[in-house]
C-alpha atoms as a PDB file:
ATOM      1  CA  UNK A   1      90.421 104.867  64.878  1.00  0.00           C
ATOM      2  CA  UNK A   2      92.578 104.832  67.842  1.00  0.00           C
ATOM      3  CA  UNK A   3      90.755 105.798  71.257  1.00  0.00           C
ATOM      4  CA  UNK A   4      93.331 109.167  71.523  1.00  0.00           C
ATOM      5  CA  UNK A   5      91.738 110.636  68.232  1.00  0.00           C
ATOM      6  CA  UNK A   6      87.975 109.355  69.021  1.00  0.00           C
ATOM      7  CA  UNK A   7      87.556 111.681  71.668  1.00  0.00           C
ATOM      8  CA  UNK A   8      89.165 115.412  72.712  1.00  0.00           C
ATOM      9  CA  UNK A   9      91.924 113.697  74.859  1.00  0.00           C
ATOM     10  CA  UNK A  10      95.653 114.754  75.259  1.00  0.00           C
ATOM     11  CA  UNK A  11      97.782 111.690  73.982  1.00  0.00           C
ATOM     12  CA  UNK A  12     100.674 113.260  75.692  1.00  0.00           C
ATOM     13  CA  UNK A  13      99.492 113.486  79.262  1.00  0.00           C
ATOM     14  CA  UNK A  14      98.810 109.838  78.867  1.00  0.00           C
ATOM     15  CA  UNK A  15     102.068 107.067  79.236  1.00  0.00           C
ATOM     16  CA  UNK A  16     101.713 104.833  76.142  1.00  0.00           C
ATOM     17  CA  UNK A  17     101.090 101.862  77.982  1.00  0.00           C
ATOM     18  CA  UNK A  18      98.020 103.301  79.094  1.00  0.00           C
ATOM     19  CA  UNK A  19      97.296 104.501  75.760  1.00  0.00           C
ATOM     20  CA  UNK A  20      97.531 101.077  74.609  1.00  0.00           C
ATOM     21  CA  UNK A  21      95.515  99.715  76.896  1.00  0.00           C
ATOM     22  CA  UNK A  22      92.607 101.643  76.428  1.00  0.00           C
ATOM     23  CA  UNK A  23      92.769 100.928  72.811  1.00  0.00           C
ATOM     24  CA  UNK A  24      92.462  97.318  73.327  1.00  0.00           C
ATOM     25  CA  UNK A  25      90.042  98.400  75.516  1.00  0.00           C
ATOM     26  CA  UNK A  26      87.964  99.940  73.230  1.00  0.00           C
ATOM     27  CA  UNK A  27      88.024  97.403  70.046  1.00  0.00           C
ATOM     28  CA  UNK A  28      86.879  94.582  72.986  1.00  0.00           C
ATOM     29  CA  UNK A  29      84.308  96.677  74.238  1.00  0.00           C
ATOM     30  CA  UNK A  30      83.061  97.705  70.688  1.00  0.00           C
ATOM     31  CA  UNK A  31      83.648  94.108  69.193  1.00  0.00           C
ATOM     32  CA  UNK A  32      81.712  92.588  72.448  1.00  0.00           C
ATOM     33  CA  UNK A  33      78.870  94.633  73.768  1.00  0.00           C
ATOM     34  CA  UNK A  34      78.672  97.799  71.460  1.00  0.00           C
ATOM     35  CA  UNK A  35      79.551  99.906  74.007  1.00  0.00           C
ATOM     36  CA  UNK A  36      81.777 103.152  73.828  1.00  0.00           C
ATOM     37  CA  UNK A  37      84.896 102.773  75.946  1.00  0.00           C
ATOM     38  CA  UNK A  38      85.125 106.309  77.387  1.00  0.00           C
ATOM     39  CA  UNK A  39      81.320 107.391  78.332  1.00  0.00           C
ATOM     40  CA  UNK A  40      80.586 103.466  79.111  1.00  0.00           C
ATOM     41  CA  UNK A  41      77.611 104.032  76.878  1.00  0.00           C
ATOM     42  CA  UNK A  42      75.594 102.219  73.841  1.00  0.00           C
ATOM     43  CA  UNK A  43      77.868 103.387  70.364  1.00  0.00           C
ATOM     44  CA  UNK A  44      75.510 104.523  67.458  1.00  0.00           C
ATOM     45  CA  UNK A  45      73.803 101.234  66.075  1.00  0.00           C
ATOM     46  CA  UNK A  46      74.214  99.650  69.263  1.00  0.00           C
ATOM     47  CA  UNK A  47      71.467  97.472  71.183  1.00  0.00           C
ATOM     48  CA  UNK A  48      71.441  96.928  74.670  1.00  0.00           C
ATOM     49  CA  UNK A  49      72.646  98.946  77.601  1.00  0.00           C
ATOM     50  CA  UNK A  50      75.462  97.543  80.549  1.00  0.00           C
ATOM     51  CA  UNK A  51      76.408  98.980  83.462  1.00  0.00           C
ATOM     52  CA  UNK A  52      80.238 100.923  83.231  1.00  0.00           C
ATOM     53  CA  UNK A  53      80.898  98.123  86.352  1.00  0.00           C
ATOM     54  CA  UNK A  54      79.780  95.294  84.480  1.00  0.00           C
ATOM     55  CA  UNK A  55      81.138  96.264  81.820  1.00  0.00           C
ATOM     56  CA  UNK A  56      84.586  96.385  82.706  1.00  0.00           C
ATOM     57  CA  UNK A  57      84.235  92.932  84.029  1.00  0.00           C
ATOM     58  CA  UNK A  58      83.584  91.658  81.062  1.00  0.00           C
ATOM     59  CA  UNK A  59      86.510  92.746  79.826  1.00  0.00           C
ATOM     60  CA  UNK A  60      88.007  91.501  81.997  1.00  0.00           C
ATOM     61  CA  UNK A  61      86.958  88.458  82.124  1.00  0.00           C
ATOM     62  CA  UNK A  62      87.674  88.256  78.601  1.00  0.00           C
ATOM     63  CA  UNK A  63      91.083  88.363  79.364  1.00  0.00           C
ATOM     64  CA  UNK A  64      90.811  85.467  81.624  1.00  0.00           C
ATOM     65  CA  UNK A  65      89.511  83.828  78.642  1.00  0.00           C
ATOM     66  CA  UNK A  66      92.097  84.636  76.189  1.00  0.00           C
ATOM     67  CA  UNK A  67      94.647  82.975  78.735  1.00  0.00           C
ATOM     68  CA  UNK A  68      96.238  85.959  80.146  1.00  0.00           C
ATOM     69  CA  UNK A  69      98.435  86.037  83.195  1.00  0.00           C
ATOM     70  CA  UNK A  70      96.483  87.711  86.056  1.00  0.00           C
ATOM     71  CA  UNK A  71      99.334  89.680  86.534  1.00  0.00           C
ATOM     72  CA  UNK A  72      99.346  91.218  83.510  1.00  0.00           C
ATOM     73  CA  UNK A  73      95.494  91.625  83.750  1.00  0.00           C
ATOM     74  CA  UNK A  74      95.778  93.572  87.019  1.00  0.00           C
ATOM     75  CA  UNK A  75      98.546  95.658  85.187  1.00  0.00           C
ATOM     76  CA  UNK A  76      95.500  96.211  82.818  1.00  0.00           C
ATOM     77  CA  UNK A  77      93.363  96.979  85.165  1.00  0.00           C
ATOM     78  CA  UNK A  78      96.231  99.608  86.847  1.00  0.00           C
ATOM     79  CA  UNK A  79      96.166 101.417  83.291  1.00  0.00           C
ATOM     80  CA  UNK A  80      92.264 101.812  83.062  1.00  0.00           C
ATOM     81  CA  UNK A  81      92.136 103.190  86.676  1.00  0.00           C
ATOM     82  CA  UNK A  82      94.784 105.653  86.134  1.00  0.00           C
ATOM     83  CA  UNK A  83      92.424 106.685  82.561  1.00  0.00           C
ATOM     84  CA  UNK A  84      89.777 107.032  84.289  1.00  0.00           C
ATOM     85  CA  UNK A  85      90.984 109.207  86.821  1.00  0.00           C
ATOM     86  CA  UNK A  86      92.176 111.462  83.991  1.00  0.00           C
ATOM     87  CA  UNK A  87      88.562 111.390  82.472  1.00  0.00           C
ATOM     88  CA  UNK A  88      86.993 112.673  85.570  1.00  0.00           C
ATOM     89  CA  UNK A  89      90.136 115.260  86.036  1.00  0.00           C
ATOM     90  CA  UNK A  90      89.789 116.345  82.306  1.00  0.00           C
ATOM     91  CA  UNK A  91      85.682 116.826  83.066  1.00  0.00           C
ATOM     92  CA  UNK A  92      84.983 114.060  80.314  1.00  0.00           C
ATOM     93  CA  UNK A  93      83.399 111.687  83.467  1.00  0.00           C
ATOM     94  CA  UNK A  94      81.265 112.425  86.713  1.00  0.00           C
ATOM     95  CA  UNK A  95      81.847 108.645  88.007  1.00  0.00           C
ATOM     96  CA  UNK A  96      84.579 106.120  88.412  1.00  0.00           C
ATOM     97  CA  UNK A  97      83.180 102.577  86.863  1.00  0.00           C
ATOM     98  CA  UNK A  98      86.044 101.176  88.857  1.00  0.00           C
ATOM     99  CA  UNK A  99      85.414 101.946  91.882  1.00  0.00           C
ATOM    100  CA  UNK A 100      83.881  98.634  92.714  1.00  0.00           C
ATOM    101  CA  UNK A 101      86.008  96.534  90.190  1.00  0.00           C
ATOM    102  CA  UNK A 102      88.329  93.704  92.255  1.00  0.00           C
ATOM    103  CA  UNK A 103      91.939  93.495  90.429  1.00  0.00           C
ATOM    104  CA  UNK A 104      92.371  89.765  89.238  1.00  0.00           C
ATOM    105  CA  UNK A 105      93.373  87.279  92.096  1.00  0.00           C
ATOM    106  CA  UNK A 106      97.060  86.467  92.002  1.00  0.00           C
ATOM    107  CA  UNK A 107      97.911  83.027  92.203  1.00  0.00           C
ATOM    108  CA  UNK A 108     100.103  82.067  95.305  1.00  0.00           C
ATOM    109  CA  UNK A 109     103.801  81.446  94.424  1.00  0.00           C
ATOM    110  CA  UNK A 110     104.953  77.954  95.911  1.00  0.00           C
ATOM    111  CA  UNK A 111     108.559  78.094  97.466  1.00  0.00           C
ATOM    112  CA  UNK A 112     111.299  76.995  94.583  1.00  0.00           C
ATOM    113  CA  UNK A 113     113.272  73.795  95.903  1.00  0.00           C
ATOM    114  CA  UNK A 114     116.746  73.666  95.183  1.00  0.00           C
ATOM    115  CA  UNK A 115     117.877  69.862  93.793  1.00  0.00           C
ATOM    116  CA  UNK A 116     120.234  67.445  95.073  1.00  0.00           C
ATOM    117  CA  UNK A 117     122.543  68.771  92.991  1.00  0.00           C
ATOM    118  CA  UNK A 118     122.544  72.655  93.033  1.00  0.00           C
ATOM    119  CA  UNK A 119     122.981  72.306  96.908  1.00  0.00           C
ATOM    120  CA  UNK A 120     125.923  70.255  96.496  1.00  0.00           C
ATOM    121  CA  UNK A 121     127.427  72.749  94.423  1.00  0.00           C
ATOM    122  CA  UNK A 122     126.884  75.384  96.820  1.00  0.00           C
ATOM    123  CA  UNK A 123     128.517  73.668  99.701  1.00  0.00           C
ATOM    124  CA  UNK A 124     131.649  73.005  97.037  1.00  0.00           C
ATOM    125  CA  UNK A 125     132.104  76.643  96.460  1.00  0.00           C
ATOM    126  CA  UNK A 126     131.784  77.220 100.400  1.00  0.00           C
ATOM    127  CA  UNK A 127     134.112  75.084 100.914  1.00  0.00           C
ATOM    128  CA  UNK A 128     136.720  76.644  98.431  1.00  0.00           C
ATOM    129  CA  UNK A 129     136.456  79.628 100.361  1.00  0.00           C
ATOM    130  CA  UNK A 130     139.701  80.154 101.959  1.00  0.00           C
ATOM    131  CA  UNK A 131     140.139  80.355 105.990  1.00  0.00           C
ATOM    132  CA  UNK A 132     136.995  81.521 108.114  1.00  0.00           C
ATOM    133  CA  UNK A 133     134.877  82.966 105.577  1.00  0.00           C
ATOM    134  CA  UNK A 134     134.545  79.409 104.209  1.00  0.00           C
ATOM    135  CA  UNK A 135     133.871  78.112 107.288  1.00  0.00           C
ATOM    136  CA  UNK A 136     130.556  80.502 108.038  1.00  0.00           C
ATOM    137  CA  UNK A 137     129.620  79.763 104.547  1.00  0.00           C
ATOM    138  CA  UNK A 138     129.906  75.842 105.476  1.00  0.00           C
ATOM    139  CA  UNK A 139     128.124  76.350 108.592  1.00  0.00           C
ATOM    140  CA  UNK A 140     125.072  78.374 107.494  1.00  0.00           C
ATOM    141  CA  UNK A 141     124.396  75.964 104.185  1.00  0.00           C
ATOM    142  CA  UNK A 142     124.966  72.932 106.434  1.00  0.00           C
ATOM    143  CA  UNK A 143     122.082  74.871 108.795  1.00  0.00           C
ATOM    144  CA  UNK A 144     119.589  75.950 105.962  1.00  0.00           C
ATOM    145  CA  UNK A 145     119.669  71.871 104.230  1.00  0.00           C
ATOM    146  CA  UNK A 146     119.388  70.312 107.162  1.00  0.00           C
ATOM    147  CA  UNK A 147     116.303  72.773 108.782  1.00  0.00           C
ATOM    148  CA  UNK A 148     115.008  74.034 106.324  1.00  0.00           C
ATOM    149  CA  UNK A 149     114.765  77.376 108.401  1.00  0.00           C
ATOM    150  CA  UNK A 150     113.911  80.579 106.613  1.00  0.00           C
ATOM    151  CA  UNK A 151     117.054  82.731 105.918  1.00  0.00           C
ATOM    152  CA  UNK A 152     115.578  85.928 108.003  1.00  0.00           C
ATOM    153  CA  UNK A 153     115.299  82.765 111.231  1.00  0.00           C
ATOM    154  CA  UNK A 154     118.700  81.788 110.821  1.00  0.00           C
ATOM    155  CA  UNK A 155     120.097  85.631 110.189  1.00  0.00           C
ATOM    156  CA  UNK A 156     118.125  86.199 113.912  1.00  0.00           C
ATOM    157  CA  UNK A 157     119.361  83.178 115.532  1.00  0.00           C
ATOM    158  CA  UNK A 158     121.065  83.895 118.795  1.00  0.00           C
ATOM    159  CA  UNK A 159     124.543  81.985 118.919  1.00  0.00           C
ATOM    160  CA  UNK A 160     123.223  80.803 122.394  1.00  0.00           C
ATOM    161  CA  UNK A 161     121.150  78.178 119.874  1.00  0.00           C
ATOM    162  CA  UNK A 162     123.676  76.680 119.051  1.00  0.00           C
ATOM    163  CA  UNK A 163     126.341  76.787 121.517  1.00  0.00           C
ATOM    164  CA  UNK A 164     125.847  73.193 122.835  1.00  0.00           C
ATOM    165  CA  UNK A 165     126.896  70.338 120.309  1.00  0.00           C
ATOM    166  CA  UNK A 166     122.997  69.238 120.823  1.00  0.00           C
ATOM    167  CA  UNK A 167     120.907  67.043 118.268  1.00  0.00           C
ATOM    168  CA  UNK A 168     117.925  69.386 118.296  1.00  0.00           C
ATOM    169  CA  UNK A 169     117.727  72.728 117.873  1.00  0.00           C
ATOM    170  CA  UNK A 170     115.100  75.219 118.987  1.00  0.00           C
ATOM    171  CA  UNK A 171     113.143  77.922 116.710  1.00  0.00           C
ATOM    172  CA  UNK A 172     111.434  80.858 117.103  1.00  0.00           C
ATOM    173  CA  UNK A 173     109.322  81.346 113.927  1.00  0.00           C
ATOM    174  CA  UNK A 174     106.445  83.643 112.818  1.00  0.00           C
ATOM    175  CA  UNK A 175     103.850  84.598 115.742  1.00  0.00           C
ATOM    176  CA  UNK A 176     106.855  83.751 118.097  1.00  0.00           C
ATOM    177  CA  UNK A 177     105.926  80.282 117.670  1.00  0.00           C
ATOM    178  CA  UNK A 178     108.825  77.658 118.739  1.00  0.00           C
ATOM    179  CA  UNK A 179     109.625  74.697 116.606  1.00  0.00           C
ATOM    180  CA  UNK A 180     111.943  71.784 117.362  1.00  0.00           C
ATOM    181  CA  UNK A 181     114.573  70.580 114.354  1.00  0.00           C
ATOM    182  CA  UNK A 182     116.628  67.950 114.477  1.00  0.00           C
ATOM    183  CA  UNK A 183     120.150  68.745 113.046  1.00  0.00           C
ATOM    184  CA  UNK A 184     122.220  66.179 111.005  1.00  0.00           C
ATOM    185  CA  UNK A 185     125.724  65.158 111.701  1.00  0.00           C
ATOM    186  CA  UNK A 186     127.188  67.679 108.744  1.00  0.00           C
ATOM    187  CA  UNK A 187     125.131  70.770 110.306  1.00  0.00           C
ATOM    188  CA  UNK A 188     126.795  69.553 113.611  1.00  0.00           C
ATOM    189  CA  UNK A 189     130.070  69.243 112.222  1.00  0.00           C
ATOM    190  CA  UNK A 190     130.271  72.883 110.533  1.00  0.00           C
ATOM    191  CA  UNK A 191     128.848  74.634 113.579  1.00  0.00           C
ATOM    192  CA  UNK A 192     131.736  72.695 115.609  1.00  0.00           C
ATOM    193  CA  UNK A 193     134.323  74.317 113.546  1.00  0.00           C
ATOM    194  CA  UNK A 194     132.845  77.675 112.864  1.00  0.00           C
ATOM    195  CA  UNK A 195     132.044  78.535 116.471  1.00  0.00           C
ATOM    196  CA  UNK A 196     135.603  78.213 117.643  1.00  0.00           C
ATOM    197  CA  UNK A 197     136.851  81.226 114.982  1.00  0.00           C
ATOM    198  CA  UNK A 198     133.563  83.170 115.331  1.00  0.00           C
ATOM    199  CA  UNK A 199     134.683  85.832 117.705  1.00  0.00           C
ATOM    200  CA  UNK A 200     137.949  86.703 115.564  1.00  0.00           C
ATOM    201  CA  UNK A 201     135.507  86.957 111.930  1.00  0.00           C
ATOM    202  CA  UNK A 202     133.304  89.101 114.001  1.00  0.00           C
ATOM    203  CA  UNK A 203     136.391  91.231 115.384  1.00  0.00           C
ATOM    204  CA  UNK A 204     138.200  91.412 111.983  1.00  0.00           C
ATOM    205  CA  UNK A 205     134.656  92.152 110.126  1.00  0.00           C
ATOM    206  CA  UNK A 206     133.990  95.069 112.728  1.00  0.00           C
ATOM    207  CA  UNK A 207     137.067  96.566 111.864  1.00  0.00           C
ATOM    208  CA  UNK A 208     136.802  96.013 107.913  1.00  0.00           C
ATOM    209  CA  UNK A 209     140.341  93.968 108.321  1.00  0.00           C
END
């Protein structure tokens, strides 16, 4: 039977997603260690006692095993917390087995790279941008290919940066930490032709013109 008609629960003060959970929950914990999914304790036949902390590792950890994401495991893990804080609401628990349980570690994303070929077709459509708008779009592309520079650094550049046709430019990262970057002949080129119409975009932009 399903865990909501195993034990004097509500089924509707529970989201089904948490309802489903705990049902997987409690054929793994049955199937693996005998144990009863709500009171964490030895079902009738069973042998062997485990902790309610261990015991949700090892479901966990069975997870792992079966090849889930971690995401979706901590998404598990979300579901059971949120149960058990019902049980202990509803007077069905005294304790919280989770209180101690770590949520799977997340994997760290690495930045996506754009190819050779996706950035040349963004600089194409800047550049079919008619009049100024096309040349900010050429400028800031030119500026994030050839540094590399995270978008919120080049949103909080000051224009003083690059005022001066110079070769290098100066960066003020994370931690206030300054970088030097050298800039291409293209990034040079588009900042050449942008700055000169910069003060009328800004003056037409203020106005919504």
């Amino acid at each position: 039977e399903g865990i909501a008609n195993a034990h004097p629960l509500q089924p509707e003060s529970l989201s089904q997603g948490c309802l489903r959970v705990m049902q997987h929950l409690a054929m793994s914990l049955l199937e693996i260690t005998g144990m009863d999914a709500i009171t964490l304790q030895p079902a009738a036949g069973a042998h062997g006692e485990m902790t309610g902390m261990l015991l949700v590792r090892a479901y966990l950890q069975r997870l792992d095993q079966a090849g889930m994401a971690p995401r979706t495991a901590a998404r598990r893990l979300s579901a059971l917390r949120q149960f058990y804080k019902f049980l202990i609401g509803e007077g069905l628990r005294a304790d919280d087995p989770l209180g101690t349980v770590d949520a799977p570690r997340q994997p760290k994303a690495l930045p996506k790279l754009l190819s050779e070929e996706e950035v040349a077709r963004l600089l194409a459509a800047a550049r079919a941008l008619p009049g100024d708008d096309g040349l900010r779009a050429i400028a800031l592309l030119e500026l994030l290919y050839a540094t590399g520079l995270r978008v919120s650094e080049l949103v909080g550049m000051p224009v003083a940066a690059v005022m001066r046709d110079q070769r290098v430019l100066i960066v003020r990262g994370k931690g206030g930490k300054e970088r030097m970057i050298p800039l291409n002949e293209g990034a040079r080129q588009a900042i050449s032709e942008w700055l000169p119409v910069r003060a009328a975009w800004l003056a037409k932009a203020r106005t919504g013109g």
